[in-house]
C-alpha atoms as a PDB file:
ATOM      1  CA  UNK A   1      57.537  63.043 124.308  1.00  0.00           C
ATOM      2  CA  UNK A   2      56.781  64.427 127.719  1.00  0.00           C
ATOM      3  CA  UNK A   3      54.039  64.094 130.265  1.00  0.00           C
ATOM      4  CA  UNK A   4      51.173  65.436 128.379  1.00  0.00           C
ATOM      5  CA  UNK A   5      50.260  63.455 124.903  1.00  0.00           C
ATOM      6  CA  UNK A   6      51.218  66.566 122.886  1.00  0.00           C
ATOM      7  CA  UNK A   7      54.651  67.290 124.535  1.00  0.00           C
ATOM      8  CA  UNK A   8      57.593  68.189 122.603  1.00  0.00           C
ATOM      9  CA  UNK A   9      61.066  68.405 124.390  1.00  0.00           C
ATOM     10  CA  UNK A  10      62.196  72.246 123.848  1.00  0.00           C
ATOM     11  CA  UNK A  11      64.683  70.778 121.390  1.00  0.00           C
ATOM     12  CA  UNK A  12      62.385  68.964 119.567  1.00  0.00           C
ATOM     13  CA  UNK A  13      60.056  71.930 119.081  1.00  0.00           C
ATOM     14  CA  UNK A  14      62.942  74.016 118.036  1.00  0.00           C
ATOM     15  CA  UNK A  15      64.057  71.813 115.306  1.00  0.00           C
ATOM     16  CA  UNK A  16      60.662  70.999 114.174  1.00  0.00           C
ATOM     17  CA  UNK A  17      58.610  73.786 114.606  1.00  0.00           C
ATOM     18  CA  UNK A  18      56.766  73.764 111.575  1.00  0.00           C
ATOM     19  CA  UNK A  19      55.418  70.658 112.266  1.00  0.00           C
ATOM     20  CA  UNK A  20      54.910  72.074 116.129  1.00  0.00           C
ATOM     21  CA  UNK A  21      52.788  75.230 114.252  1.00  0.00           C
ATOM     22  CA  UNK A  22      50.949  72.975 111.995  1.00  0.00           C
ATOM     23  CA  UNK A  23      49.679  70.199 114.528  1.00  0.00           C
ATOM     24  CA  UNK A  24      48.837  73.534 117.112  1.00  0.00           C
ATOM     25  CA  UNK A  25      46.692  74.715 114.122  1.00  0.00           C
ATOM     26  CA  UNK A  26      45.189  70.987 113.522  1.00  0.00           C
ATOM     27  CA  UNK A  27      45.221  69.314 116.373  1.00  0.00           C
ATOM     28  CA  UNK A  28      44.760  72.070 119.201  1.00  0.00           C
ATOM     29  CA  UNK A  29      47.147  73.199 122.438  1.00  0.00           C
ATOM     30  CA  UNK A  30      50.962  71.724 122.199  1.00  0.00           C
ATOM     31  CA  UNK A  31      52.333  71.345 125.160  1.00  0.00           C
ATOM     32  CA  UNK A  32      56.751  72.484 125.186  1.00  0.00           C
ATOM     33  CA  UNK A  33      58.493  70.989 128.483  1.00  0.00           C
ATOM     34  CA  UNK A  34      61.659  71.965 129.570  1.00  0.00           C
ATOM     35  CA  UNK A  35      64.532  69.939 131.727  1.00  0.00           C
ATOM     36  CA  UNK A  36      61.173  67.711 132.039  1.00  0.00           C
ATOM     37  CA  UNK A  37      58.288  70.236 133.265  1.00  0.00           C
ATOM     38  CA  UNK A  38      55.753  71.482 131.088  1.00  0.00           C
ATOM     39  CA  UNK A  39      56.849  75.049 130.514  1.00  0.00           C
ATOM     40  CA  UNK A  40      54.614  76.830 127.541  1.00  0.00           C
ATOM     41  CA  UNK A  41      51.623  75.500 125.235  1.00  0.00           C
ATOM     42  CA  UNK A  42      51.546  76.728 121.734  1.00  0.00           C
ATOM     43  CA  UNK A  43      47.904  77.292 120.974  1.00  0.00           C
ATOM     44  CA  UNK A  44      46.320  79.049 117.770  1.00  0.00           C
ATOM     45  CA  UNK A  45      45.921  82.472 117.618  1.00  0.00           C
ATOM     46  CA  UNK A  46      41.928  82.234 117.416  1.00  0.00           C
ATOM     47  CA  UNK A  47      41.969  80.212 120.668  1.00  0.00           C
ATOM     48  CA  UNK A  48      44.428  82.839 122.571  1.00  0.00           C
ATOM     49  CA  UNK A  49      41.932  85.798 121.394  1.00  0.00           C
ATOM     50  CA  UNK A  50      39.142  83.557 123.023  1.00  0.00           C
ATOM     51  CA  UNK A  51      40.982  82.975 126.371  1.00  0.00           C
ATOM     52  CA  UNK A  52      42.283  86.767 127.018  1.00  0.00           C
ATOM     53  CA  UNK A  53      38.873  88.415 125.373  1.00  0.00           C
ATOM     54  CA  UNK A  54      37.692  90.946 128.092  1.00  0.00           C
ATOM     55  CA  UNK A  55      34.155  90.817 129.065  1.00  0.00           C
ATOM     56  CA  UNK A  56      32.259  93.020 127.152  1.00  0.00           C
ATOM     57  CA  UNK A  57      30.835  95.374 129.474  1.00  0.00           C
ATOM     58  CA  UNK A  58      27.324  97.598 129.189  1.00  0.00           C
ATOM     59  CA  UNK A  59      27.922 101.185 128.820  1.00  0.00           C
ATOM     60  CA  UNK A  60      25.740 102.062 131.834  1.00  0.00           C
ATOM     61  CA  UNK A  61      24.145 100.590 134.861  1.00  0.00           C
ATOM     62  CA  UNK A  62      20.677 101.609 132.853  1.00  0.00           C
ATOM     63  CA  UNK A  63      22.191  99.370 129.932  1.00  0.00           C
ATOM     64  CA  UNK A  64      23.395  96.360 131.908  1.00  0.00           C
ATOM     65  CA  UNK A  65      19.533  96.310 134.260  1.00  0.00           C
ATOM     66  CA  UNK A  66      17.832  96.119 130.739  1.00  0.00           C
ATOM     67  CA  UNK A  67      19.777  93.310 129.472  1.00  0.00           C
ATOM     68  CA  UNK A  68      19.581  91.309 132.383  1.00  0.00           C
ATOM     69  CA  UNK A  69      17.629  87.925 132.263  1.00  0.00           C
ATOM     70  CA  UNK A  70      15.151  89.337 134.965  1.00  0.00           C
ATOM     71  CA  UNK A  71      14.530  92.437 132.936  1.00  0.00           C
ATOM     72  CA  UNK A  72      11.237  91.075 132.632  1.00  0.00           C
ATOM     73  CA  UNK A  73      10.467  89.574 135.718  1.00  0.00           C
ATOM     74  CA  UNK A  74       6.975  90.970 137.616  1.00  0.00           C
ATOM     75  CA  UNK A  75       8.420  91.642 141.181  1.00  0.00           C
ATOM     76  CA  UNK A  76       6.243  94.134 143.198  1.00  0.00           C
ATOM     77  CA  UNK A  77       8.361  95.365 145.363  1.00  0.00           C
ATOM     78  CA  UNK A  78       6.343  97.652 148.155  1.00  0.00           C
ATOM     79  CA  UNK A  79       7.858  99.543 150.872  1.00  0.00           C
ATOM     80  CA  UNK A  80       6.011 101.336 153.912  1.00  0.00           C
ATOM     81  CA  UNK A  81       6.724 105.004 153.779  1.00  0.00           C
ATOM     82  CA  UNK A  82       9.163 106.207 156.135  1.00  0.00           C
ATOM     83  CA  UNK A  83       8.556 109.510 157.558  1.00  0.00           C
ATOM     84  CA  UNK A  84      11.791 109.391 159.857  1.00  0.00           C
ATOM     85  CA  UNK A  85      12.022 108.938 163.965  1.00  0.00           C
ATOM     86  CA  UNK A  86      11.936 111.477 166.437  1.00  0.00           C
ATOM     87  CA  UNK A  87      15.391 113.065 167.541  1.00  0.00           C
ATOM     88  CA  UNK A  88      16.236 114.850 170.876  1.00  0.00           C
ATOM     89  CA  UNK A  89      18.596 117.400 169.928  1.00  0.00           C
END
């Protein structure tokens, strides 16, 4: 069948697509060439939801700070005050 080991010729996959549907289900990604080239993969619905899932994002920058992995890190973090520069005006 094609270039990959789960290729089907579009003809093939046409005539036979239940068994295309089942081995996608079973086996994982098929791979569908056409006039040679590898030109869709049939993959199971699951696996599609997986691949195009968005990130889930947090609701606010408060949110996202406390779920971070260095939400409980013990950085001091000290700053000398700045009490601005002179200016000629």
């Amino acid at each position: 069948m094609g270039t990959h080991p789960s290729a089907w010729q579009l003809q093939t996959a046409k005539a036979r697509f239940s068994e295309l549907f089942r081995r996608a289900r079973a086996e994982g990604p098929q791979w569908v060439t056409r006039h040679g080239a590898e030109a869709v993969v049939v993959i199971p619905a699951e696996q599609y939801e997986q691949l195009t899932k968005s990130p889930r994002r947090p609701t606010s920058l408060a949110h996202f700070l406390a779920k971070s992995p260095l939400a409980r890190a013990r950085v001091k973090l000290r700053r000398a005050p700045d009490y601005g520069r002179p200016v000629d005006l």
